[in-house]
Protein backbone atom coordinates (compact mmCIF):
# COMPACT_ATOMS: atom_id res chain seq x y z
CA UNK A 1 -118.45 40.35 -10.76
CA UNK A 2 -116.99 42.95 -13.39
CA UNK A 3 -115.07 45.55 -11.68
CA UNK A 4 -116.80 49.15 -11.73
CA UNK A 5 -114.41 51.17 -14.02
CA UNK A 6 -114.49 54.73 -15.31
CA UNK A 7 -112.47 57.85 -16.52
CA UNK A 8 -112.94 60.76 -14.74
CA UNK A 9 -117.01 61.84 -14.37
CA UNK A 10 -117.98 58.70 -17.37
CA UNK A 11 -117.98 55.32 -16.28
CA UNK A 12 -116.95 52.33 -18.60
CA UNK A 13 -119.36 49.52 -19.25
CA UNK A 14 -119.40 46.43 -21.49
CA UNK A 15 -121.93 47.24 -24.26
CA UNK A 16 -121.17 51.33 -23.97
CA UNK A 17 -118.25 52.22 -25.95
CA UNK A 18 -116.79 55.85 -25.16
CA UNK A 19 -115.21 57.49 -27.30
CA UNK A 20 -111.98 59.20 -27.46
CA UNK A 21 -111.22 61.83 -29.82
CA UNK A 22 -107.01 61.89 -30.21
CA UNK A 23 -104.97 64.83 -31.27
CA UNK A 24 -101.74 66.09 -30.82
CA UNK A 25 -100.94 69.66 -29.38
CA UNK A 26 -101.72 71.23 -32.72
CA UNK A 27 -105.14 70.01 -32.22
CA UNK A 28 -106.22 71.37 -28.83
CA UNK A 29 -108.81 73.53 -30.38
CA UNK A 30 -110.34 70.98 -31.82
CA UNK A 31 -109.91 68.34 -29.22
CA UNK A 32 -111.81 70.71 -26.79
CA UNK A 33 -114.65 71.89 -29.47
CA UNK A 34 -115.62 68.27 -30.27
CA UNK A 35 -119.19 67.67 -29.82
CA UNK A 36 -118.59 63.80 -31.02
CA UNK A 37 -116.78 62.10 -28.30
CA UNK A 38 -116.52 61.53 -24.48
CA UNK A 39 -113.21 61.89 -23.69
CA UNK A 40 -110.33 63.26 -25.52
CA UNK A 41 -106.74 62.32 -25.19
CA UNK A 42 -103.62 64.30 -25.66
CA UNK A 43 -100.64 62.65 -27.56
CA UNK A 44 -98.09 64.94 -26.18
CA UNK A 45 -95.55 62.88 -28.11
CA UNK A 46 -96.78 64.38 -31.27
CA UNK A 47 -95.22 67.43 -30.51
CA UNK A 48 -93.20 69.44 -32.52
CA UNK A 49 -91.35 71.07 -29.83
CA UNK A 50 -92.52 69.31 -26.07
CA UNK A 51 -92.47 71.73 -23.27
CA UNK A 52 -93.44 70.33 -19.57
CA UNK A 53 -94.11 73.89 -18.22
CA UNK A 54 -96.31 74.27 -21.40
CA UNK A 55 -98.23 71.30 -21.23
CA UNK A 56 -100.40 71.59 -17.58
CA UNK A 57 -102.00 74.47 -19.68
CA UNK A 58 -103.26 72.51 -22.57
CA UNK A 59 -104.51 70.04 -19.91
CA UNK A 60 -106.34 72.85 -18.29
CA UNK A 61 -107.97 74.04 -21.47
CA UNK A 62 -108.63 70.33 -22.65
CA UNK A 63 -110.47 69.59 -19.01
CA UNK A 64 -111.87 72.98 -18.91
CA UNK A 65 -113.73 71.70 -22.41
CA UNK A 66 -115.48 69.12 -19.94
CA UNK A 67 -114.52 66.20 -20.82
CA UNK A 68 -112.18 64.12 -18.74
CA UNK A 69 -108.31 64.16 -20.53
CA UNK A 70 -106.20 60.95 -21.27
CA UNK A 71 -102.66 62.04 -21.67
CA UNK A 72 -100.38 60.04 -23.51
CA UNK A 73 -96.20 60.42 -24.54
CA UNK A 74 -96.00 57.09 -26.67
CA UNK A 75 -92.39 55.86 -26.92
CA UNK A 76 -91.13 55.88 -30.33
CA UNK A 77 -90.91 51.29 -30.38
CA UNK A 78 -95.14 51.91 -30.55
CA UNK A 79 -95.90 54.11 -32.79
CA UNK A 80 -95.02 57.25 -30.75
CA UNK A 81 -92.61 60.36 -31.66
CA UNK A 82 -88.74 60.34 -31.29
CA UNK A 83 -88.70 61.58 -27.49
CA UNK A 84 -86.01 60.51 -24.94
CA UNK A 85 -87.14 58.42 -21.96
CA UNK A 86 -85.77 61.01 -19.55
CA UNK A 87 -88.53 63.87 -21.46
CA UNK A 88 -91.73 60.85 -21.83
CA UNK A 89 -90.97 61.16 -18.12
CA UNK A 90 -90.65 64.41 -17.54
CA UNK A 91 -93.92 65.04 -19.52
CA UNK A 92 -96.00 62.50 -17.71
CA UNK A 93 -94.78 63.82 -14.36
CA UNK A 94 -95.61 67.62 -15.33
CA UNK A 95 -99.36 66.14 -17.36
CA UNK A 96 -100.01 63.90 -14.09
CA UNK A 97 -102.42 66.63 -11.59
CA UNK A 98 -104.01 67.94 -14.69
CA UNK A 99 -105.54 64.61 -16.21
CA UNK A 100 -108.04 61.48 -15.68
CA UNK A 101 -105.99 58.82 -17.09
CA UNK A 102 -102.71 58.13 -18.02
CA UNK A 103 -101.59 55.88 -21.15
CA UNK A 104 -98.06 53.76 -20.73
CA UNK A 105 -96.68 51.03 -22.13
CA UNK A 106 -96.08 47.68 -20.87
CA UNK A 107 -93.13 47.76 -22.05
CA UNK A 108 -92.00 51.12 -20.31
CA UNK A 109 -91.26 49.03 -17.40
CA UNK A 110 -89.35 51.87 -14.79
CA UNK A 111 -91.55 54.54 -16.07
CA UNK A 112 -94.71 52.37 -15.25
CA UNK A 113 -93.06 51.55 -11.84
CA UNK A 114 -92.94 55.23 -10.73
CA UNK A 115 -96.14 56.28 -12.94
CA UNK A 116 -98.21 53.41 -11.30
CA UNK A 117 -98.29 54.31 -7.52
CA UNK A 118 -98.40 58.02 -8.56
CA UNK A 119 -101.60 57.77 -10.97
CA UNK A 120 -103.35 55.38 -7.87
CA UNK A 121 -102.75 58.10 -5.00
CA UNK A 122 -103.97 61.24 -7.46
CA UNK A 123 -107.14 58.90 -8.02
CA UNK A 124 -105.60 58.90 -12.40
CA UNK A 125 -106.32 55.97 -13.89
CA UNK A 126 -104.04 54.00 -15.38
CA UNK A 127 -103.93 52.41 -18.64
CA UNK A 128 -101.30 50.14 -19.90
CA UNK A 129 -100.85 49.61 -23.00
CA UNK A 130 -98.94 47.63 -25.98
CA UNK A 131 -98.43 47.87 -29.74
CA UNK A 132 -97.54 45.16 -32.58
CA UNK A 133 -97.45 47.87 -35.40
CA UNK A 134 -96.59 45.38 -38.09
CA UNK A 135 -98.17 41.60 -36.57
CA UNK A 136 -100.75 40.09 -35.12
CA UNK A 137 -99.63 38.06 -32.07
CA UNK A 138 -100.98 35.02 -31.11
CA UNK A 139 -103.75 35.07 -28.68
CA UNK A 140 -101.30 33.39 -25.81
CA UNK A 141 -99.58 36.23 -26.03
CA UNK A 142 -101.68 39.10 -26.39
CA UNK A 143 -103.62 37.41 -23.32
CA UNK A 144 -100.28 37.38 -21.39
CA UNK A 145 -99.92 41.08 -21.95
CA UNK A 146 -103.24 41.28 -20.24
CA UNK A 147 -102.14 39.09 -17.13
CA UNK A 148 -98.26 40.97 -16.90
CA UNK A 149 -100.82 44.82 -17.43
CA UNK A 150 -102.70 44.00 -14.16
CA UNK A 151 -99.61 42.73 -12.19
CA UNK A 152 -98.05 46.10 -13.02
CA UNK A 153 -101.24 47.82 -11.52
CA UNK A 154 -103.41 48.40 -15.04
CA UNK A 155 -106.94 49.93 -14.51
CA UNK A 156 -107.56 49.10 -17.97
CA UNK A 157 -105.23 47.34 -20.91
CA UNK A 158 -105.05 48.45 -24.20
CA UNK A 159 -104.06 45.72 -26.60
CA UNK A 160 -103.27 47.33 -30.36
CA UNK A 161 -102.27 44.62 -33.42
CA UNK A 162 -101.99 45.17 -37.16
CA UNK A 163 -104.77 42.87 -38.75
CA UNK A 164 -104.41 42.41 -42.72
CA UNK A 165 -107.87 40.93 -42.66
CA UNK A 166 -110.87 39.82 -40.97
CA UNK A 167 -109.16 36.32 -40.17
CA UNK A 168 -106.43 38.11 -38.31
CA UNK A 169 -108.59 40.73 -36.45
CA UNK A 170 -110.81 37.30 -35.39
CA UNK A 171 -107.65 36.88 -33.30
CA UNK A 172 -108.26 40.37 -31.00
CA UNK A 173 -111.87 39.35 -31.01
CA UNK A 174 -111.34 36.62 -29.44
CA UNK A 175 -108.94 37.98 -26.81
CA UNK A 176 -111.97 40.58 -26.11
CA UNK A 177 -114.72 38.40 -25.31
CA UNK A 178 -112.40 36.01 -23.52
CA UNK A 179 -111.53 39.34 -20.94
CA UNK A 180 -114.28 41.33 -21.71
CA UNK A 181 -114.71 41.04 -17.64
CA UNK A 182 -111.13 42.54 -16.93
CA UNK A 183 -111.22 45.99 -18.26
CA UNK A 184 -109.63 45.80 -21.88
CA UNK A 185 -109.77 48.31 -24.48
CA UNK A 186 -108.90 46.77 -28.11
CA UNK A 187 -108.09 48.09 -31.60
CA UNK A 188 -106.43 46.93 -34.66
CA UNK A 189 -104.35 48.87 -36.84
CA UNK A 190 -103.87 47.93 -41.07
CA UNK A 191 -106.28 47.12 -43.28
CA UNK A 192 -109.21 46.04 -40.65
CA UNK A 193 -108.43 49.06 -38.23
CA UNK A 194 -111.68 50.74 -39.25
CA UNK A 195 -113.61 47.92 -38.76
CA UNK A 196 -112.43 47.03 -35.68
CA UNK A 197 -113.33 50.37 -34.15
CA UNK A 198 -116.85 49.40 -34.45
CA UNK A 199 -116.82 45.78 -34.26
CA UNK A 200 -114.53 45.01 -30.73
CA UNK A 201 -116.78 47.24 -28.43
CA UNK A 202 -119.33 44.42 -28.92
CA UNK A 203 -116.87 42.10 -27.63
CA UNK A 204 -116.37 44.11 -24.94
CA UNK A 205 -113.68 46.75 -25.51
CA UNK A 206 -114.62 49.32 -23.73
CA UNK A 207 -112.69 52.52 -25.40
CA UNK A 208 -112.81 53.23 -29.21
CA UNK A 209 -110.79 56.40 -30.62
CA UNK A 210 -110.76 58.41 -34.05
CA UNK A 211 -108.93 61.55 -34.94
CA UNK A 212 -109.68 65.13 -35.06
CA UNK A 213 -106.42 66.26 -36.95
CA UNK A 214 -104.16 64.16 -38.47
CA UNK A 215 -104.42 59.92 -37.49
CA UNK A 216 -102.55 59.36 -34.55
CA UNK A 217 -102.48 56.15 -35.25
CA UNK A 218 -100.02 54.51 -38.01
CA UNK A 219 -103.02 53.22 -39.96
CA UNK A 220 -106.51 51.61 -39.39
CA UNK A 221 -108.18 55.00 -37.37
CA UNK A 222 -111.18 57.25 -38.23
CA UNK A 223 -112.03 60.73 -38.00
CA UNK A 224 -113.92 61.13 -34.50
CA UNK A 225 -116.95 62.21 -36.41
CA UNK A 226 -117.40 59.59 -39.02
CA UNK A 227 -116.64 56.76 -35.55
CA UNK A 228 -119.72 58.72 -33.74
CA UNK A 229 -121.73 58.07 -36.37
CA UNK A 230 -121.30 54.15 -36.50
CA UNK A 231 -121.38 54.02 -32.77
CA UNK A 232 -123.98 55.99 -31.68
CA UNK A 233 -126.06 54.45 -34.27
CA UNK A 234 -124.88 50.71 -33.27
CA UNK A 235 -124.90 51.32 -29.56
CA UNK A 236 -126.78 53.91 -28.20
């Protein structure tokens, strides 16, 4: 039987994309004014100047919006901005009473050690995530980033993967409907990133995300308005 997941006050389904509306600090207004998507997240990595007394406030105003808050600090390996490990840690700790969910990498493996437990007892869920920026991994693999995500304590795994092509992003598709029963949120970046926004929710990715300011994202990502469009229209 699937396991009953959500974010905050919106629960995740198969067949029900949400969607998440991504912005850096500059973009708080418009995170919180968005009337296209159902949760936002907060790259805090994205920055110019990262301040952990600062931050709980943006949270505040985010959640005060009404929509529950991812909060992510990607590490600079996946796509994230050039922040020591000692401030990603610092950030996450400060972010951590203030949000829903919580987005680490797999790869982070002693932040995601002391992250995990805390994120469970707060009631935070906790994503886990990884990033090929410039490949598309075998399906072995990206599978065995699922299996190593839920060892580590994953409520959900986000699997990212530069496809050149609709032969390449057949690979994530696959890897969707094969775990579309664990909790998985997928997206492709490169050429086939837009269509993969709307196409792996219907293999059962349960999280899709566009932009309010600039991309977030290296390549492959929509504005949150245009992606509300083609999903509401597809799926609701």
């Amino acid at each position: 039987m699937p396991r009953r997941l959500a974010i905050g006050s919106v629960p995740l389904a198969v067949g029900t994309p949400r969607i998440v509306a991504a912005g850096g600090a500059a973009d708080v207004d418009a995170l919180a004014g968005t009337p296209d998507a159902d949760l936002v997240e907060l790259r805090a990595d994205l920055w110019d100047q990262p301040s952990p007394t600062e931050l709980p406030a943006l949270l505040s105003r985010l959640g005060d919006a009404g929509r529950p808050v991812i909060l992510t600090v990607r590490a600079a390996g996946e796509g994230g901005g050039p922040l020591e490990e000692s401030l990603r840690r610092t950030l996450y700790l400060a972010g951590l009473p203030r949000v829903d969910a919580l987005d680490v990498e797999i790869a982070s493996g002693a932040l995601v050690a002391e992250l995990a437990p805390r994120a469970h007892t707060a009631g935070v869920t906790l994503i886990l995530s990884a990033h090929a920026l410039d490949t598309m991994p075998p399906a072995n693999a990206l599978r065995a980033l699922i299996d190593r995500a839920e060892a580590l304590g994953a409520d959900l795994t986000k699997l990212v993967a530069h496809a050149r092509d609709a032969i390449e992003l057949r690979t994530l598709l696959a890897v969707t409907l094969a775990a579309a029963d664990r909790g998985v949120v997928t997206l492709a970046l490169g050429p086939a990133g837009p269509l993969s926004r709307v196409v792996l929710p219907a293999a059962g990715s349960l999280l899709t995300y566009g932009h309010v300011g600039r991309p977030t994202a290296p390549s492959g990502q929509l504005p949150v308005g245009e992606l509300a469009a083609l999903v509401r229209r597809l799926y609701r």
